[in-house]
ModelCIF file with pLDDT and N, C-alpha, C, O atoms, coordinates in Angstrom:
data_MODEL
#
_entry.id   MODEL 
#
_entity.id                         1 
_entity.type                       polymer 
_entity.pdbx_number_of_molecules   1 
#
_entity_poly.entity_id                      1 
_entity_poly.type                           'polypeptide(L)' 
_entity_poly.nstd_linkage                   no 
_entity_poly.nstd_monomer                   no 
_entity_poly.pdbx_seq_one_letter_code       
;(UNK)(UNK)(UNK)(UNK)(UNK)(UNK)(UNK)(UNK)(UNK)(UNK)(UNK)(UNK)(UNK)(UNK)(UNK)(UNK)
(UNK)(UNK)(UNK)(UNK)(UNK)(UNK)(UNK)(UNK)(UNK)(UNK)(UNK)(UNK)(UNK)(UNK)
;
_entity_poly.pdbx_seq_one_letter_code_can   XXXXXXXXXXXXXXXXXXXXXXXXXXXXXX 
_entity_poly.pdbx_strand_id                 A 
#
loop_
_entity_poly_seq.entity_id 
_entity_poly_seq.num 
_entity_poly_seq.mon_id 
_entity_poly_seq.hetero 
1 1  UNK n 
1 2  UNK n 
1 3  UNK n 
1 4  UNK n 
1 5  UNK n 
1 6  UNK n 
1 7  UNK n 
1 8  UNK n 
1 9  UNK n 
1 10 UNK n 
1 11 UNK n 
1 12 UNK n 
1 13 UNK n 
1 14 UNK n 
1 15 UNK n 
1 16 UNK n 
1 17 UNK n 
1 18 UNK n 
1 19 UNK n 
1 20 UNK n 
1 21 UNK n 
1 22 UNK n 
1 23 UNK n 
1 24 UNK n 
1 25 UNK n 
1 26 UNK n 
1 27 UNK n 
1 28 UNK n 
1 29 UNK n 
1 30 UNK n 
#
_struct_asym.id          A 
_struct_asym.entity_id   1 
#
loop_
_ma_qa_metric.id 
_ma_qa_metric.mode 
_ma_qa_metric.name 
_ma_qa_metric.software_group_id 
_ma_qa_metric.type 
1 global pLDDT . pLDDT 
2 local  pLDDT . pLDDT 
#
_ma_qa_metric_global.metric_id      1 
_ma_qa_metric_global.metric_value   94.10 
_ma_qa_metric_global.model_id       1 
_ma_qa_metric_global.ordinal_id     1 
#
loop_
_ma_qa_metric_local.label_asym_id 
_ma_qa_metric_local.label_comp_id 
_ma_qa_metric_local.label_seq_id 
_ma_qa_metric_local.metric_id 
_ma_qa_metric_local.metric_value 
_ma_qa_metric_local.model_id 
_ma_qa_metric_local.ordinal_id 
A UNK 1  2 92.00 1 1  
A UNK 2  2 94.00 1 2  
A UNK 3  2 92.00 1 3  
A UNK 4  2 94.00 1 4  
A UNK 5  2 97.00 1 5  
A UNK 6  2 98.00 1 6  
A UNK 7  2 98.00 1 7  
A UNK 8  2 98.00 1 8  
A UNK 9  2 97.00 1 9  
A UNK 10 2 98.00 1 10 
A UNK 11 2 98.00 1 11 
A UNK 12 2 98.00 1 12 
A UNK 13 2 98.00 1 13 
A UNK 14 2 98.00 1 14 
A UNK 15 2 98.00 1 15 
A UNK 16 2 97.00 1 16 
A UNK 17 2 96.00 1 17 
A UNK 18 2 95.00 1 18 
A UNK 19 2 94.00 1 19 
A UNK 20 2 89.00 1 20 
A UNK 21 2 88.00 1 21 
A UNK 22 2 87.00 1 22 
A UNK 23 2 88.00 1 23 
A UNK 24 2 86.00 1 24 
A UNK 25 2 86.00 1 25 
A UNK 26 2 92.00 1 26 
A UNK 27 2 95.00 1 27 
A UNK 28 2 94.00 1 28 
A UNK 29 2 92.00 1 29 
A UNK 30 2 96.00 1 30 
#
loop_
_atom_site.group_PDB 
_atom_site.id 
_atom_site.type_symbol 
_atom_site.label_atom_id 
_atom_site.label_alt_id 
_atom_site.label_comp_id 
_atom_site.label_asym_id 
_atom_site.label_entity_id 
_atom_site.label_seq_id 
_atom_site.pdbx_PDB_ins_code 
_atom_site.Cartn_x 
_atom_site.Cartn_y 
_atom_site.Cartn_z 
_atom_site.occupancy 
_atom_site.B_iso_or_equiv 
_atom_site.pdbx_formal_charge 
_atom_site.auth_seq_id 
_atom_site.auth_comp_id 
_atom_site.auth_asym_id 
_atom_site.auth_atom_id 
_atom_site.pdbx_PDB_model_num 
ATOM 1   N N  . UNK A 1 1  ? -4.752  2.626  -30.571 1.00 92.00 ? 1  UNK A N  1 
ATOM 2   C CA . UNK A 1 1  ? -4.956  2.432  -29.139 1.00 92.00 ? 1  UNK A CA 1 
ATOM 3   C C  . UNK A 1 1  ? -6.321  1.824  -28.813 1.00 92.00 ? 1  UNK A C  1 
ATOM 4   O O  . UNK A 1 1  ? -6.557  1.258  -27.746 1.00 92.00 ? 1  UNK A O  1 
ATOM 5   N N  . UNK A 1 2  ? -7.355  2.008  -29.974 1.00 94.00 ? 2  UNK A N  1 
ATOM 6   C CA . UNK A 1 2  ? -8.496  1.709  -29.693 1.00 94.00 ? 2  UNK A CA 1 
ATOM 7   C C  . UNK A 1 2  ? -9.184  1.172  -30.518 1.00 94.00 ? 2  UNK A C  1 
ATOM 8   O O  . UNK A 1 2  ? -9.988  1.850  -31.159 1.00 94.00 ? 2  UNK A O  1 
ATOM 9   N N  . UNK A 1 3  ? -9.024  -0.543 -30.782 1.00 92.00 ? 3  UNK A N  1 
ATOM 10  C CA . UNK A 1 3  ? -8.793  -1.043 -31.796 1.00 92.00 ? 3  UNK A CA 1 
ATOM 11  C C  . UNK A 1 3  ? -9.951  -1.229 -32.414 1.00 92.00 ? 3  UNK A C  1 
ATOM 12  O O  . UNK A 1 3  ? -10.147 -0.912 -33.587 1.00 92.00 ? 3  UNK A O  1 
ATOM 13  N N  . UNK A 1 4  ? -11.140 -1.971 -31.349 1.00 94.00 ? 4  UNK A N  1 
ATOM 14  C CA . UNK A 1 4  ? -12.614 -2.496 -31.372 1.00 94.00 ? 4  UNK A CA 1 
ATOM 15  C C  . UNK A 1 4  ? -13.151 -1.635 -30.359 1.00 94.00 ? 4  UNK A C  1 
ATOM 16  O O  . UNK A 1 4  ? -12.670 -1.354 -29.261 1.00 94.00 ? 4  UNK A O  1 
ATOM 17  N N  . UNK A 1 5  ? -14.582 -1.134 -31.072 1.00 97.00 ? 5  UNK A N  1 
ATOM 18  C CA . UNK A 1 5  ? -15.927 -0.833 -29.983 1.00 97.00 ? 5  UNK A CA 1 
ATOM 19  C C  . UNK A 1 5  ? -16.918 -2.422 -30.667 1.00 97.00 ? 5  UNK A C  1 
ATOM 20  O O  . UNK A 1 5  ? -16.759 -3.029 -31.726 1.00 97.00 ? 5  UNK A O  1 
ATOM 21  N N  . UNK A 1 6  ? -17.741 -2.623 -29.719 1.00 98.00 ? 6  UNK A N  1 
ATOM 22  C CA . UNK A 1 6  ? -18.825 -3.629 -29.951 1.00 98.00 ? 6  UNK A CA 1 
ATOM 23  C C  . UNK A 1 6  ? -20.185 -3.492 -29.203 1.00 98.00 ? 6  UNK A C  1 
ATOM 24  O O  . UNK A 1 6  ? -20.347 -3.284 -28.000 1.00 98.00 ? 6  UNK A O  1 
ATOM 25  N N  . UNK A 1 7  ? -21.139 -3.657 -30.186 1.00 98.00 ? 7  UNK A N  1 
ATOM 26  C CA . UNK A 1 7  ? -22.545 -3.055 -29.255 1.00 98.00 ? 7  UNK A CA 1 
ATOM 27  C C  . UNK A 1 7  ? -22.472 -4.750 -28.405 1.00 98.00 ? 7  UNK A C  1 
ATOM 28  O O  . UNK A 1 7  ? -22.124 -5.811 -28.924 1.00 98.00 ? 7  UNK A O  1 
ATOM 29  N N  . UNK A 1 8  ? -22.848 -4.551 -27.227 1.00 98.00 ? 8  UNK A N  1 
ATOM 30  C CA . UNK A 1 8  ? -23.519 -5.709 -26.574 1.00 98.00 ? 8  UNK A CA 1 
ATOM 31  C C  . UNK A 1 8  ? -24.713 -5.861 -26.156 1.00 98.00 ? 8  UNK A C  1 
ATOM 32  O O  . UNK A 1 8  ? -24.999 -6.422 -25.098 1.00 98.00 ? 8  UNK A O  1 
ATOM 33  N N  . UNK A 1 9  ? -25.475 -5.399 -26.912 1.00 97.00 ? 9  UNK A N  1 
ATOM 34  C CA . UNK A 1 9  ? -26.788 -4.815 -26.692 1.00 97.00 ? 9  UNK A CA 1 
ATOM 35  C C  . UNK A 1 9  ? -27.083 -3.548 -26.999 1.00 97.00 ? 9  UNK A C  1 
ATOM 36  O O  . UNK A 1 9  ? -26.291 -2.607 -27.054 1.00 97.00 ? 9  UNK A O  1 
ATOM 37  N N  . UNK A 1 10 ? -28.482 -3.534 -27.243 1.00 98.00 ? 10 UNK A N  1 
ATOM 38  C CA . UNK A 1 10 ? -29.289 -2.325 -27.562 1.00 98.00 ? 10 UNK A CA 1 
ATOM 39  C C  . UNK A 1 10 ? -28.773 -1.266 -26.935 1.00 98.00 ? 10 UNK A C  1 
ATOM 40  O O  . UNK A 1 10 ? -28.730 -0.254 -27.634 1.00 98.00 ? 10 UNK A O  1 
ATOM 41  N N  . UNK A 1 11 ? -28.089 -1.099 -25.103 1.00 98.00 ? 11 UNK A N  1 
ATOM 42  C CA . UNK A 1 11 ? -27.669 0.213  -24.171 1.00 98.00 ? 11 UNK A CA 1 
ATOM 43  C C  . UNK A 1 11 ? -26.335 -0.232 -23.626 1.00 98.00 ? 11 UNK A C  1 
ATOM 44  O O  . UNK A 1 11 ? -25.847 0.190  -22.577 1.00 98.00 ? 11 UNK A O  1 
ATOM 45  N N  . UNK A 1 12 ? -25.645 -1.356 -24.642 1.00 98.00 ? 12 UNK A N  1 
ATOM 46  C CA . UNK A 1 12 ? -24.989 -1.373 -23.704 1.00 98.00 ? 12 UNK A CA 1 
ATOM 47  C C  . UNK A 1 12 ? -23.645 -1.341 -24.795 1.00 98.00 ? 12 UNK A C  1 
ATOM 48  O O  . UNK A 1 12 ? -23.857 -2.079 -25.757 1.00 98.00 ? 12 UNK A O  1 
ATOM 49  N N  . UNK A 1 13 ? -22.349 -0.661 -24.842 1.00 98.00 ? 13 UNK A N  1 
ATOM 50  C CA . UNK A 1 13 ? -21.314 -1.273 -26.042 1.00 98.00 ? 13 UNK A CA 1 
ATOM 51  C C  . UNK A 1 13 ? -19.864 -1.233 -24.794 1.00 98.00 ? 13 UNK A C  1 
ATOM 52  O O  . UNK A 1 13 ? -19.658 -0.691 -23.708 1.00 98.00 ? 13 UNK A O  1 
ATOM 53  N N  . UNK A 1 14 ? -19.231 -1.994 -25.573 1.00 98.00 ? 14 UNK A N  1 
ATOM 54  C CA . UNK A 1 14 ? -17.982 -2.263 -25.079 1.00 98.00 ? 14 UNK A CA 1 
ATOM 55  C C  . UNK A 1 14 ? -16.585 -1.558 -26.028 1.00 98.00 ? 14 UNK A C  1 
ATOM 56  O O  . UNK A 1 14 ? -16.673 -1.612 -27.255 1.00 98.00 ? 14 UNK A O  1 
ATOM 57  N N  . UNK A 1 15 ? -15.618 -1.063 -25.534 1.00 98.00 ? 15 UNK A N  1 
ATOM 58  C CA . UNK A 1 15 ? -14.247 -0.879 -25.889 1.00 98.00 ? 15 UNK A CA 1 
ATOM 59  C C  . UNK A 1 15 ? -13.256 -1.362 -25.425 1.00 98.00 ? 15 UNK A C  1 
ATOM 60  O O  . UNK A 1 15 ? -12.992 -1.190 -24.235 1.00 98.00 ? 15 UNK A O  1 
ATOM 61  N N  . UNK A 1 16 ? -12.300 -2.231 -26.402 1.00 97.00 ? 16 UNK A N  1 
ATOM 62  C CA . UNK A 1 16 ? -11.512 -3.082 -26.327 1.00 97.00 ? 16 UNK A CA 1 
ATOM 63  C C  . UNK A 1 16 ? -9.665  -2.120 -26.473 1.00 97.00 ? 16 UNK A C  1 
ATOM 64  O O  . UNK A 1 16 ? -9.213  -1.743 -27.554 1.00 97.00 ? 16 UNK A O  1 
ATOM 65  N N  . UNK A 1 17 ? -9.179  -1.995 -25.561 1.00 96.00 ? 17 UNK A N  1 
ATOM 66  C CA . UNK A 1 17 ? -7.754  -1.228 -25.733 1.00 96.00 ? 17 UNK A CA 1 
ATOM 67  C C  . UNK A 1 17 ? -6.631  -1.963 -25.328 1.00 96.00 ? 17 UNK A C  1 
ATOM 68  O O  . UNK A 1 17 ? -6.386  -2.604 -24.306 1.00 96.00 ? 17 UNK A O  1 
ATOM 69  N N  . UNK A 1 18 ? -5.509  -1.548 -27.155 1.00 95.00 ? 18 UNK A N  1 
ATOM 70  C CA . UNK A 1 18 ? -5.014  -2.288 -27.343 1.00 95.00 ? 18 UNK A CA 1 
ATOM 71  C C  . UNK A 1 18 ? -3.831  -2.511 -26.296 1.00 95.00 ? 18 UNK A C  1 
ATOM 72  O O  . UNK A 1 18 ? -3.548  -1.685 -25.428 1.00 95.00 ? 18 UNK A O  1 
ATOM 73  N N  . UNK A 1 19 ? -3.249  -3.587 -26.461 1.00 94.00 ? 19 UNK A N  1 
ATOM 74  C CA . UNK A 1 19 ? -1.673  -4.210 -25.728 1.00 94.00 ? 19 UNK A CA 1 
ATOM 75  C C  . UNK A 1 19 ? -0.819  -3.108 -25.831 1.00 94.00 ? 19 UNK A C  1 
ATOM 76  O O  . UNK A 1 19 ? -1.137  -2.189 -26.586 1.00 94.00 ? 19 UNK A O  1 
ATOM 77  N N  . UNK A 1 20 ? 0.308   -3.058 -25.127 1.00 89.00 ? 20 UNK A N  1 
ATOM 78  C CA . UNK A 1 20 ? 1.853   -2.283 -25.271 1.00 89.00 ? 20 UNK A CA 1 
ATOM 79  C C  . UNK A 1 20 ? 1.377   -0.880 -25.436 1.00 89.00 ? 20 UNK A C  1 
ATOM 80  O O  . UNK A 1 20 ? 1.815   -0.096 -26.277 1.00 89.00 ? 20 UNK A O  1 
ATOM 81  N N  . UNK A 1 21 ? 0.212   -0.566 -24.346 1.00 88.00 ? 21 UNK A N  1 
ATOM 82  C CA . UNK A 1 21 ? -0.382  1.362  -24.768 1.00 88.00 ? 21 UNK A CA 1 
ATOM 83  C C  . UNK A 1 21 ? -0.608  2.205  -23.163 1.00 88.00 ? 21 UNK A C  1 
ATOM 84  O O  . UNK A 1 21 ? -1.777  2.259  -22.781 1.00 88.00 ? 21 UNK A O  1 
ATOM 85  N N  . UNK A 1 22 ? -0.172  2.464  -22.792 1.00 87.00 ? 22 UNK A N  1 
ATOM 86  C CA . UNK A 1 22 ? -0.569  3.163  -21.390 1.00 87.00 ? 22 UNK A CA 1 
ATOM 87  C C  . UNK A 1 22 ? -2.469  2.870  -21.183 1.00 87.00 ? 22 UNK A C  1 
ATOM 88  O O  . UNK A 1 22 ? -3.049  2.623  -22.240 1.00 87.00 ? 22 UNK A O  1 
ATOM 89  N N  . UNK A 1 23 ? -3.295  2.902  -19.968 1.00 88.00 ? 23 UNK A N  1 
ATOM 90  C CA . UNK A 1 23 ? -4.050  2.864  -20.256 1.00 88.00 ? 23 UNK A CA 1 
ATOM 91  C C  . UNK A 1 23 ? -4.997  4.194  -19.634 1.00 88.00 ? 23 UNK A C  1 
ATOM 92  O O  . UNK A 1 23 ? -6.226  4.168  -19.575 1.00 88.00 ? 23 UNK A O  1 
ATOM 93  N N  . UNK A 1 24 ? -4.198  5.262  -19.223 1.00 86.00 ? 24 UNK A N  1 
ATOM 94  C CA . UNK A 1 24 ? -4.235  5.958  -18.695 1.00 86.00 ? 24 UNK A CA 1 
ATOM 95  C C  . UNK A 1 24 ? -5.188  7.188  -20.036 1.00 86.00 ? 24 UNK A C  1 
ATOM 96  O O  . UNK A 1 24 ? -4.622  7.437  -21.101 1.00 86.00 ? 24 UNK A O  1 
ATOM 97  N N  . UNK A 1 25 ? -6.107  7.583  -19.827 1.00 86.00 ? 25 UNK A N  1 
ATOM 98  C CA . UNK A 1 25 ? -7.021  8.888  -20.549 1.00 86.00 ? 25 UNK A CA 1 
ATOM 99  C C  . UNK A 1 25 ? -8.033  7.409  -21.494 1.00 86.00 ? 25 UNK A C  1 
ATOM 100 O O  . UNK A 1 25 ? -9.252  7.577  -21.544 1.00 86.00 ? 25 UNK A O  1 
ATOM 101 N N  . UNK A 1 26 ? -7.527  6.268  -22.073 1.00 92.00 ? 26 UNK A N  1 
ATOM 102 C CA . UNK A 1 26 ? -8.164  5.556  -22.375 1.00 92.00 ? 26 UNK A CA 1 
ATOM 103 C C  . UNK A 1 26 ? -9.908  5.591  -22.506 1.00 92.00 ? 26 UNK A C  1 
ATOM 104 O O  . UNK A 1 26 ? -10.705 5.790  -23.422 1.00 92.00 ? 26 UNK A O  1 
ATOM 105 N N  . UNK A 1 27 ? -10.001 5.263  -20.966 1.00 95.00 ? 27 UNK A N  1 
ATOM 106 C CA . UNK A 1 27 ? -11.766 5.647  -20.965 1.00 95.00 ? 27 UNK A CA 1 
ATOM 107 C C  . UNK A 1 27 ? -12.122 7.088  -21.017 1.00 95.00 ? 27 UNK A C  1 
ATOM 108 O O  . UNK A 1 27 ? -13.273 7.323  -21.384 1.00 95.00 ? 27 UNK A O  1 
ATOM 109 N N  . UNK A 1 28 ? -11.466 7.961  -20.763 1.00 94.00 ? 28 UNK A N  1 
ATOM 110 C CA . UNK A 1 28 ? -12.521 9.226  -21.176 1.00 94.00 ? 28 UNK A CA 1 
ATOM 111 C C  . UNK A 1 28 ? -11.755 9.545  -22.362 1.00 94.00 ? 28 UNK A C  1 
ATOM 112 O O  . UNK A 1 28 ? -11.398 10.723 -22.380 1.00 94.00 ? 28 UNK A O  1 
ATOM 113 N N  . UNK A 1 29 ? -11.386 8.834  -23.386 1.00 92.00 ? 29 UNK A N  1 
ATOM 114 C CA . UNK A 1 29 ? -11.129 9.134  -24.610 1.00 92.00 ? 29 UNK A CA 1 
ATOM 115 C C  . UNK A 1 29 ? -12.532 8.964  -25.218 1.00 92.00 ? 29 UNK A C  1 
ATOM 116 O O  . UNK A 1 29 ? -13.268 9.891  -25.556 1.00 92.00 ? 29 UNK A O  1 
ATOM 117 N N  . UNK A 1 30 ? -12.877 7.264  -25.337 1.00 96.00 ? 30 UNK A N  1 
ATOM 118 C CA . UNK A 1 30 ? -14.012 7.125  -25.277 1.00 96.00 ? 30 UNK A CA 1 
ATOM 119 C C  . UNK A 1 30 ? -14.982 7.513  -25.086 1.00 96.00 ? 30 UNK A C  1 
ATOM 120 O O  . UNK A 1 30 ? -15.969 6.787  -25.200 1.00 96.00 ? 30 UNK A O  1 
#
């Protein structure tokens, strides 16, 4: 469900969630 994290900087990172997945609890999975 949560295929890629990526720093984008020193304070800053990103999470990438995948296709065909509810996206629902997603971010506070994270």
């Amino acid at each position: 469900r949560i295929p890629k994290a990526e720093a984008l900087g020193p304070h800053r990172v990103k999470f990438h969630f995948a296709d065909g997945y509810p996206r629902r609890a997603m971010i506070t999975q994270v």
